[in-house]
Protein backbone atom coordinates (compact mmCIF):
# COMPACT_ATOMS: atom_id res chain seq x y z
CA UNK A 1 128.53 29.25 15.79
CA UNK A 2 127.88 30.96 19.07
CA UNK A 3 129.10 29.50 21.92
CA UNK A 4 127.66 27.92 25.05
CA UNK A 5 126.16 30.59 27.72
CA UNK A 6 128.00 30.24 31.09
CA UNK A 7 126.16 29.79 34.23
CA UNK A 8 126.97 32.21 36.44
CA UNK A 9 128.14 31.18 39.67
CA UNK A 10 126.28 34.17 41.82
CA UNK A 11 123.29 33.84 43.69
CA UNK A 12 119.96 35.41 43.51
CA UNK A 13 116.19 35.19 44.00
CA UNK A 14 113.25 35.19 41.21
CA UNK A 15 108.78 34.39 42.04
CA UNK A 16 107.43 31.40 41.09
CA UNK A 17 104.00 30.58 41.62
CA UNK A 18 103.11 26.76 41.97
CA UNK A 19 99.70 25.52 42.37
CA UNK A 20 98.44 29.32 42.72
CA UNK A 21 100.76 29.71 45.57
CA UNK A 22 103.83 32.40 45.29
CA UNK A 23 107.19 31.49 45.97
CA UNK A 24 110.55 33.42 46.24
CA UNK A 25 113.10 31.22 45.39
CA UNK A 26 116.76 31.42 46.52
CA UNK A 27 119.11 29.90 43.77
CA UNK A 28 122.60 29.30 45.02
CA UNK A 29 125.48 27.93 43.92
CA UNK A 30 126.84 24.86 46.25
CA UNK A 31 130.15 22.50 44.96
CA UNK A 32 129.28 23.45 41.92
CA UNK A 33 125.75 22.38 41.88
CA UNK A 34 122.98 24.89 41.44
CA UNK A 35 120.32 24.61 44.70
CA UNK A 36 117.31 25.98 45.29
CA UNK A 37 115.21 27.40 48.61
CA UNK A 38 111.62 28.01 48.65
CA UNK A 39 110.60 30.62 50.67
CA UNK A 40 106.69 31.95 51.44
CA UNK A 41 108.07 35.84 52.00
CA UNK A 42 110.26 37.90 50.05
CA UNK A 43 111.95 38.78 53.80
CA UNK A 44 112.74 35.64 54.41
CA UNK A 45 114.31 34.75 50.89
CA UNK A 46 117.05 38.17 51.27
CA UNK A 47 117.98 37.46 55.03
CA UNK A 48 119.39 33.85 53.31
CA UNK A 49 120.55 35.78 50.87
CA UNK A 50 121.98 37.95 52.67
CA UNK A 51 123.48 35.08 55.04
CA UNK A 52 125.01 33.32 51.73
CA UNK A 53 126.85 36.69 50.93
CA UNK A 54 128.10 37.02 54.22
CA UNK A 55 129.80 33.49 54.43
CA UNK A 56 131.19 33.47 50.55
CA UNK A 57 132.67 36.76 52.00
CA UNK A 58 134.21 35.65 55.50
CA UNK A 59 135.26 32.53 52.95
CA UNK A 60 137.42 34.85 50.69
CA UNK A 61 138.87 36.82 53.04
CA UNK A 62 142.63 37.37 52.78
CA UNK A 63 144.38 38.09 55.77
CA UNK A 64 147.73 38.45 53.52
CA UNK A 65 146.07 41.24 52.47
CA UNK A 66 144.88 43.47 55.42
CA UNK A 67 147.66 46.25 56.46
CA UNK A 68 149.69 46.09 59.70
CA UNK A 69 147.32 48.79 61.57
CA UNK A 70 143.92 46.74 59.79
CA UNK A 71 145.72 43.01 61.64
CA UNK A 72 146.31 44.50 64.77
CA UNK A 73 142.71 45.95 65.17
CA UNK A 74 141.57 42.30 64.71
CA UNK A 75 143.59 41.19 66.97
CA UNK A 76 143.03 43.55 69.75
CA UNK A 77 138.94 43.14 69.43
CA UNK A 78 139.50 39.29 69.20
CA UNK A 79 141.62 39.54 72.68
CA UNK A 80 138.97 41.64 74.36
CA UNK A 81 135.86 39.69 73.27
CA UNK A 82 138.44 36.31 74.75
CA UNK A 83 138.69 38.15 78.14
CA UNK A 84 135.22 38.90 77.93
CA UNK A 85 134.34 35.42 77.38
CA UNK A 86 132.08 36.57 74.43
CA UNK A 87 131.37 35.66 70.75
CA UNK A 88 133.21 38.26 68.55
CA UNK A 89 130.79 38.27 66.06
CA UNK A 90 128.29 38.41 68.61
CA UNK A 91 129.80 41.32 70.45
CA UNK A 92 129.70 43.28 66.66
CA UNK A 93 125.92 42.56 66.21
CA UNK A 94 125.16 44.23 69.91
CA UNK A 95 127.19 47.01 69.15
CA UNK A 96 125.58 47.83 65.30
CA UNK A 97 122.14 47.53 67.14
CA UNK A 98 122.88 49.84 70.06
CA UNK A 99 124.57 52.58 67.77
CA UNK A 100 121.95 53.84 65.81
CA UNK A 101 121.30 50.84 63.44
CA UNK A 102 120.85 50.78 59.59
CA UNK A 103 118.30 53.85 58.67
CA UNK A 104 115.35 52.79 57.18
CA UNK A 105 112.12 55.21 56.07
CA UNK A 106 108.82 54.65 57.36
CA UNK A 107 107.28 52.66 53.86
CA UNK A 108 109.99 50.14 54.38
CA UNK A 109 109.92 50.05 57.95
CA UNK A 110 105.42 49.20 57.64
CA UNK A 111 106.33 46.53 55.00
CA UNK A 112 108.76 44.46 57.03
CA UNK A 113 106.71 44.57 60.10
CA UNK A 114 104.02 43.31 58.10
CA UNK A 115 105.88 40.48 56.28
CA UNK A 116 107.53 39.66 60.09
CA UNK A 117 104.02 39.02 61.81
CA UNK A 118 102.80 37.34 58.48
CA UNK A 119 105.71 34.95 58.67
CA UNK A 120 105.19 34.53 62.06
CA UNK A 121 101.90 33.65 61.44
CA UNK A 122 99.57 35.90 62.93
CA UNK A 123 96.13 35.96 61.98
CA UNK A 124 94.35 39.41 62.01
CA UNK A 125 97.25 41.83 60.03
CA UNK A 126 94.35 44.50 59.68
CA UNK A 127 95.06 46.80 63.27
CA UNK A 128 98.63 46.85 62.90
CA UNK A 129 98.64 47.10 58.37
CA UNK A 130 96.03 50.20 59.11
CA UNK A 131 98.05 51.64 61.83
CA UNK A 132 101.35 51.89 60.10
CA UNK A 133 99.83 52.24 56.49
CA UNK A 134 98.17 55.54 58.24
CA UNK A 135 101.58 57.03 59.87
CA UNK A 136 102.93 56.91 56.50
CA UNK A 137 100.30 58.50 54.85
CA UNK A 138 100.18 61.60 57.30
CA UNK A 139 104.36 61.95 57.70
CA UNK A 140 105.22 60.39 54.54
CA UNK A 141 108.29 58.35 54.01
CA UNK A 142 110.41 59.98 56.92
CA UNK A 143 113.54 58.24 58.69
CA UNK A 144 112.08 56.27 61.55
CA UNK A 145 115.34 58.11 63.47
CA UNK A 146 113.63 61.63 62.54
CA UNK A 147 110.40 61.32 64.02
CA UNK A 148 109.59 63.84 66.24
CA UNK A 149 107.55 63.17 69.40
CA UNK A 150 106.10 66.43 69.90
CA UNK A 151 105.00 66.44 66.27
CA UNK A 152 103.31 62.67 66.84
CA UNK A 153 101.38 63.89 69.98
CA UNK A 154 99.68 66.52 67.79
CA UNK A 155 98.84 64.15 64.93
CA UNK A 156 97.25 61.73 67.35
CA UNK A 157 95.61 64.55 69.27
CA UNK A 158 94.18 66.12 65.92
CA UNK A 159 93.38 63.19 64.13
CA UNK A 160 89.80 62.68 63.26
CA UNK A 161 89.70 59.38 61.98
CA UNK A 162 90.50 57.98 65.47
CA UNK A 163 87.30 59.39 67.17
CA UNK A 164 86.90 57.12 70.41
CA UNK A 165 89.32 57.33 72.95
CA UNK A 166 89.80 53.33 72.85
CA UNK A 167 90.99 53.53 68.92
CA UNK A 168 93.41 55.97 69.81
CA UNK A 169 94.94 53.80 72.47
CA UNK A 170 94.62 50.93 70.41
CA UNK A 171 96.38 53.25 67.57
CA UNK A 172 99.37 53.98 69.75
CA UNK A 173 99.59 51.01 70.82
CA UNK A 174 100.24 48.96 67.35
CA UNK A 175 102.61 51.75 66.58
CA UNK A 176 104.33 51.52 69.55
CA UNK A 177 105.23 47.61 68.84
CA UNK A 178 106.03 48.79 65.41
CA UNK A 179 108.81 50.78 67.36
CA UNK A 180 109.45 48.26 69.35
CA UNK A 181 110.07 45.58 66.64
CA UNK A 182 112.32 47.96 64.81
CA UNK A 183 114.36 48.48 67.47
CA UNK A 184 115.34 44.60 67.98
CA UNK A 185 115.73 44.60 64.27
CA UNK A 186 118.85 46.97 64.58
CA UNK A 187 117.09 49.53 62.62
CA UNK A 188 117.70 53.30 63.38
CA UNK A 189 115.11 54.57 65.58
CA UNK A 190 116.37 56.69 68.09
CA UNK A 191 116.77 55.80 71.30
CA UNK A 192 113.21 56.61 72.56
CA UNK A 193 109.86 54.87 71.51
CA UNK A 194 108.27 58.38 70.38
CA UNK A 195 105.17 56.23 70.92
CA UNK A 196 105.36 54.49 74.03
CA UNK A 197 102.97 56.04 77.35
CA UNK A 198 104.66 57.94 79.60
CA UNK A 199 106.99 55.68 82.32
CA UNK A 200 108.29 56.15 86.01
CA UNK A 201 111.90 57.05 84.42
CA UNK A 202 110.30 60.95 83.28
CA UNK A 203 110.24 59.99 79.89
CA UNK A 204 107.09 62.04 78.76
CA UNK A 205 105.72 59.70 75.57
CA UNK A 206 101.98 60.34 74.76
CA UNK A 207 99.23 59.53 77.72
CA UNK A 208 96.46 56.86 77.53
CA UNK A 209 93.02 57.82 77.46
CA UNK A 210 91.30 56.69 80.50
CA UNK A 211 88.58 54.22 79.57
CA UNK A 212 86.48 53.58 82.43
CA UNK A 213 85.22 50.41 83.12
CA UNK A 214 82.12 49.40 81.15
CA UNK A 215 79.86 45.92 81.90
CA UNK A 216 80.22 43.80 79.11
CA UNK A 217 76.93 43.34 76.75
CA UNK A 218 75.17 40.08 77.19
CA UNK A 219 71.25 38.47 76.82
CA UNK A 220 69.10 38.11 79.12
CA UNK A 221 67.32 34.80 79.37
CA UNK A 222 64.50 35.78 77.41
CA UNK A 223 66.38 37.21 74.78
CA UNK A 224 68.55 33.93 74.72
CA UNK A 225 65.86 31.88 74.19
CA UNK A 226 64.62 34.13 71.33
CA UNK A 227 67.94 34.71 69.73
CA UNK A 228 68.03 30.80 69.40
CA UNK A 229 64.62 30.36 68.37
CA UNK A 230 64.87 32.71 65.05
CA UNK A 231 68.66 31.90 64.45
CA UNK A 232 66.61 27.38 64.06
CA UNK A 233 65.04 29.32 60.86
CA UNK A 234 67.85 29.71 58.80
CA UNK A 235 70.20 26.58 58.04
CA UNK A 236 74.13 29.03 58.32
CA UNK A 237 73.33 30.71 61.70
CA UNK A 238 71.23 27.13 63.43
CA UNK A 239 74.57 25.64 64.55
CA UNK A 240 76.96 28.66 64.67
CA UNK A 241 74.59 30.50 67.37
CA UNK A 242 74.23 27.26 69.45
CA UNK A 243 77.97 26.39 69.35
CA UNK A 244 79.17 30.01 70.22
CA UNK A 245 75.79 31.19 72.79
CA UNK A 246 75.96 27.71 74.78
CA UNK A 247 79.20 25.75 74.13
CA UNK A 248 81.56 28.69 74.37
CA UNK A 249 83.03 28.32 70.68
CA UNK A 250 84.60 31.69 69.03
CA UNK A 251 82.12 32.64 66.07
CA UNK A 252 85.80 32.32 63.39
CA UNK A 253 86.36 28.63 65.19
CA UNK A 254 82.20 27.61 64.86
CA UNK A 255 82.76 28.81 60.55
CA UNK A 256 85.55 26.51 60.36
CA UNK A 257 84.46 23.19 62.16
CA UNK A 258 82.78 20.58 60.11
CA UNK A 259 81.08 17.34 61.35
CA UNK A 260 83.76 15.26 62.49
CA UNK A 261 84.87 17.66 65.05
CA UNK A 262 81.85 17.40 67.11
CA UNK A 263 81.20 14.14 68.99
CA UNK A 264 77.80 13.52 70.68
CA UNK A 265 78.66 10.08 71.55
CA UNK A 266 76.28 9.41 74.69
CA UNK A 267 79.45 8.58 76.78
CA UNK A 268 82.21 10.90 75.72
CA UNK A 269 80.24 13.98 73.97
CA UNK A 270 82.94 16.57 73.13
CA UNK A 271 84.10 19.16 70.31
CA UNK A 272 87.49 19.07 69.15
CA UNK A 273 88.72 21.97 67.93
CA UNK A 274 92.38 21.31 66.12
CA UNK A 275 95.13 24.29 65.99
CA UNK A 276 94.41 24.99 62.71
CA UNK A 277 90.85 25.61 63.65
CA UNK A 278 91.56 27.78 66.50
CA UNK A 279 92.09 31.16 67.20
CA UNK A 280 95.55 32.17 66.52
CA UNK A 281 97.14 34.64 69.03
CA UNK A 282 100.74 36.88 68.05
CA UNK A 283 103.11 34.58 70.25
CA UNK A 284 102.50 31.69 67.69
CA UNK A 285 99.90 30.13 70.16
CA UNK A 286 96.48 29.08 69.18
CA UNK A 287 93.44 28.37 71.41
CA UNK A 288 93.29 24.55 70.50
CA UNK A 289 91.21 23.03 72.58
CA UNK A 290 88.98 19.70 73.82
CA UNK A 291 85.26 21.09 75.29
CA UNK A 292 83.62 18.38 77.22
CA UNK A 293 79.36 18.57 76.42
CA UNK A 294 76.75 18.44 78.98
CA UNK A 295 73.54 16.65 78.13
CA UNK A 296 71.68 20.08 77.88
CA UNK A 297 74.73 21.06 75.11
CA UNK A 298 74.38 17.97 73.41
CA UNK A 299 70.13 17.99 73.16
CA UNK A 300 70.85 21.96 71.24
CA UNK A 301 72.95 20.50 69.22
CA UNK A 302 71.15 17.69 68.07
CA UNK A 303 68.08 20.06 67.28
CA UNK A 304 70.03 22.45 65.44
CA UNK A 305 71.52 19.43 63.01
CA UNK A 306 67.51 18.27 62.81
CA UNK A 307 66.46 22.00 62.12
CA UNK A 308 69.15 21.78 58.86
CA UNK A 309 72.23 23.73 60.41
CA UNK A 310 74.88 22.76 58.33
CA UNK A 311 78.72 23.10 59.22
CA UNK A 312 81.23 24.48 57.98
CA UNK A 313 79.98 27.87 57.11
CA UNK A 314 81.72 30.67 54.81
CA UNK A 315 82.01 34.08 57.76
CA UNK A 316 80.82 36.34 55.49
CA UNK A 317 77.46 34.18 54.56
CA UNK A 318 76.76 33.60 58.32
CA UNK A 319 77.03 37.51 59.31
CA UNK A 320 75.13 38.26 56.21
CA UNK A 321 72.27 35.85 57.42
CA UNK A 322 72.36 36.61 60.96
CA UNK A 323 72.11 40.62 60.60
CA UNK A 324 70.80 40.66 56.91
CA UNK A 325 72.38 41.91 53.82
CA UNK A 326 72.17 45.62 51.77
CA UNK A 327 70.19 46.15 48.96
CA UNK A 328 71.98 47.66 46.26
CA UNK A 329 69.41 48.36 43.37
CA UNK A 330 71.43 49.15 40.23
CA UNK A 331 74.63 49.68 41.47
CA UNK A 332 77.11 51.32 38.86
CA UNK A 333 80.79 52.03 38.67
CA UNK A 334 83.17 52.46 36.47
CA UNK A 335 86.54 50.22 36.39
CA UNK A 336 89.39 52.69 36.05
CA UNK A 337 91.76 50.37 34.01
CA UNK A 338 89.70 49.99 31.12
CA UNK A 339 86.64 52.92 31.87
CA UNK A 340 84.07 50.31 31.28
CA UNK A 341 80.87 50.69 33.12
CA UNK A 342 79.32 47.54 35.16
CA UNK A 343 76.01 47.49 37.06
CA UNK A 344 75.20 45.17 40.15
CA UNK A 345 72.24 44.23 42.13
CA UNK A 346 72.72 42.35 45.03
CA UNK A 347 69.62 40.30 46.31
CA UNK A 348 68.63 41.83 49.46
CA UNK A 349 68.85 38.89 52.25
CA UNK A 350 66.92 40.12 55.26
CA UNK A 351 68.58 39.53 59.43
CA UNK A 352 67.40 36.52 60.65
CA UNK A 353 68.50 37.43 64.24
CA UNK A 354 67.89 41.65 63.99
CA UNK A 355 68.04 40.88 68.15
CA UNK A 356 72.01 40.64 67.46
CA UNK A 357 72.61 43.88 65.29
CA UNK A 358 75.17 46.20 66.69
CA UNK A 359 75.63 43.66 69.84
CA UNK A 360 79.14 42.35 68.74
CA UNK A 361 80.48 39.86 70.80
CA UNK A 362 77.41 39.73 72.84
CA UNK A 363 77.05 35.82 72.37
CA UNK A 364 80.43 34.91 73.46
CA UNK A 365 79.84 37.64 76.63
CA UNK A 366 76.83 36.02 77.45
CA UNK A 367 78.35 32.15 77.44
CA UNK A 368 80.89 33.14 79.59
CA UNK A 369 78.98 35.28 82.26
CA UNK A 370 76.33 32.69 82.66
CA UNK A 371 78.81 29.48 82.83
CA UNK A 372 80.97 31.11 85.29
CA UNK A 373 77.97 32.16 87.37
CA UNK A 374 76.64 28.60 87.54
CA UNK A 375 79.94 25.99 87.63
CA UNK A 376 81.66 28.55 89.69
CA UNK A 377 84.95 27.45 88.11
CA UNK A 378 86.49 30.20 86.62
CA UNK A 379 89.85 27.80 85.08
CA UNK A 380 87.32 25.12 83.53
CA UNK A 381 85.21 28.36 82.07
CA UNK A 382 88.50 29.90 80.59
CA UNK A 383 89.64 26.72 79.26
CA UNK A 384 85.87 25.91 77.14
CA UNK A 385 86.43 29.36 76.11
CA UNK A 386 89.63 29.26 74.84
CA UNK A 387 90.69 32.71 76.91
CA UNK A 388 92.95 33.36 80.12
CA UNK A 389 91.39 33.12 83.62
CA UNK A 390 92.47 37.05 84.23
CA UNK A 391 90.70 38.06 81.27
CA UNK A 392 87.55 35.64 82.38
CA UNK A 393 87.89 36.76 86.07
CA UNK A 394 87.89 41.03 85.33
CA UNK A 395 85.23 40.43 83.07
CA UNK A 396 82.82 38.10 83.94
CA UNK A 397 83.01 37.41 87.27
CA UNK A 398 79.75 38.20 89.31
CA UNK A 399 78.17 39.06 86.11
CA UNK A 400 74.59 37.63 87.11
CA UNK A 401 72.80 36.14 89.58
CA UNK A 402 73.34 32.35 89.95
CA UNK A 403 69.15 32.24 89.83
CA UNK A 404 69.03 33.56 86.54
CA UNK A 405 72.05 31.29 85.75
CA UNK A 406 69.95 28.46 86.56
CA UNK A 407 67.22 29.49 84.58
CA UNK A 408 69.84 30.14 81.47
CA UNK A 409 71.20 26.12 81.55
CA UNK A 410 68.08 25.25 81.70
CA UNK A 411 66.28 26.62 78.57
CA UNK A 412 65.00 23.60 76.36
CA UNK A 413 64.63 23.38 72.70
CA UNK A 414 61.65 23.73 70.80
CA UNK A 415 60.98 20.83 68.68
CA UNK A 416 58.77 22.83 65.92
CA UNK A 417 61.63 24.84 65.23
């Protein structure tokens, strides 16, 4: 008769998806009781690990069994971090970041930058995924401590996929926080970000294109007025267009809002728009906000709900509508798993608004020029629009004319829309 399996006593981490959600879950072994930890990212679920290790280690440590020369070490650092009036263990952290740090190569290094920022919570992973995902294909997977800047200042100088000026600044840029977040992390890097501009101190780094300044993109009144008057035709662009061209509501925060967000209440019209709702920036933030509604916001809104607009609306449907969808007639491709060949039509959906093609951003620009022009407040115009008063101030700021201001707030629906 075989006997009963032991359970081992160690800890370690195994997936387990629940409710179509992936977990990584930490089993350890506590006063003899087996525990679990659920954990979103694999990063997270090793650093306890890790941690767990660590203590069970410092736990069965034997001083009985260090040598004379190994006890006296201790002692000395212990006496020095006293006089210091500093954490010992502390003092050993600083010092394995600031000599050189644990090497890591560059795949590792892009996929623990991305889990970081995804467990952190930021929203829009595609800039800074592309950016590293594309220094690893061009160097391969090189120590982050090898990287030579002369040899990066070529790459970025030859490199034809970043064509404007802006992407390449943008480029360096993601790849220079890359650097940076390494470099906190206690991960070899060198001691220069091969990445960073150029600084006051001589350190060379790669220049900055200059971009010069360019007037934002916004509608004129008459364009306005027919932007708003084609985008009534279609139910998915009737309230986005009027929430993000007069209320000041980012087109991703307009998608997401349903009903019960927006108040026309004759005394205390508002929209509410909740964290989750809102705009998520990197430092954890998010653009959750209250926007107080004039009668003139509240009369678009009510004929946008009367011309059908429905809320919420899926992003993808909404751009499709508003600048019209490909036709693909007969579309054919083969999967490479199993070499079977499908075909595909898609139904060609044509722009309601073709006035918006290629304009991105242009109703958002054109909310916040013409509000700023006429209420001449540039903190209550930043706070509608969920953005900082610098960035509303070095943008907007003397956009228009407050005449043609006037004649913007006061542009009236058209009841046979």
């Amino acid at each position: 008769m075989a006997g009963k399996r032991a359970r081992t006593k160690g800890n370690y981490i195994y997936e387990q998806t629940i409710k179509g959600v992936k977990y990584y879950v930490l089993c350890k072994w506590v006063g003899g009781n087996r525990l679990k930890e659920y954990h979103r990212t694999k990063l997270k679920a090793e650093s306890r690990l890790k941690e767990l290790d660590l203590s069970s280690q410092n736990q069965t440590l034997n001083w009985e069994a260090l040598t004379d020369a190994q006890k006296i070490k201790v002692l000395q650092a212990a006496k020095v971090a006293e006089e210091a009036k500093i954490d010992l263990m502390d003092a050993v952290r600083v010092a394995g970041k600031n000599g050189g740090g644990k090497p890591i190569g560059a795949r590792e290094a892009g996929e623990v930058y991305i889990e970081q920022l995804e467990e952190a919570g930021v929203e829009h992973l595609n800039h800074p995924r592309a950016a590293v995902q594309q220094f690893y294909n061009h160097f391969g997977d090189i120590q982050m401590d090898e990287v030579d800047p002369s040899v990066v200042r070529k790459w970025v100088a030859n490199n034809k996929a970043w064509k404007s000026p802006r992407t390449k600044n943008n480029k360096l840029n993601e790849l220079a926080s890359w650097w940076r977040f390494l470099k906190r992390e206690g991960y070899a890097v060198g001691e220069r970000n091969v990445f960073a501009a150029p600084d006051t101190e001589g350190n060379q780094g790669i220049k900055r294109h200059k971009i010069p300044a360019a007037r934002v993109d916004i509608l004129t009144v008459e364009e306005a007025a027919q932007v708003l008057e084609q985008a009534f035709a279609n139910p998915y662009t009737a309230a986005i267009v009027v929430l993000v061209l007069l209320c000041g509501v980012r087109t991703q925060e307009a998608c997401r809002l349903t009903m019960e967000d927006i108040d026309l209440d004759d005394e205390d019209p508002q929209i509410d728009i909740p964290p989750e709702k809102a705009k998520k920036f990197r430092n954890g933030k998010t653009a959750a906000r209250y926007i107080t509604l004039t009668a003139f916001q509240v009369g678009w809104l009510r004929a946008a709900f009367e011309a059908g607009g429905v809320l919420p609306v899926d992003p993808n449907t909404y751009q499709k509508h508003k600048g019209g969808n490909r036709e693909y007639e007969d579309k054919t491709w083969t999967v490479s798993e199993t070499g079977q060949t499908k075909t595909k039509t898609i139904r060609d959906v044509p722009a309601t608004i073709p006035l918006l093609n290629n304009r991105p951003n242009v109703l958002r620009h054109t909310y916040c020029s013409y509000h700023l022009c006429a209420f001449e407040d540039i903190g209550k115009t930043s706070h509608y629009a969920g953005n900082s008063p610098t960035v509303i101030k070095s943008n907007y700021l003397e956009r228009v004319k407050p005449k043609v201001a006037k004649r913007f707030w006061n542009i009236q629906p058209n009841k046979k829309f």
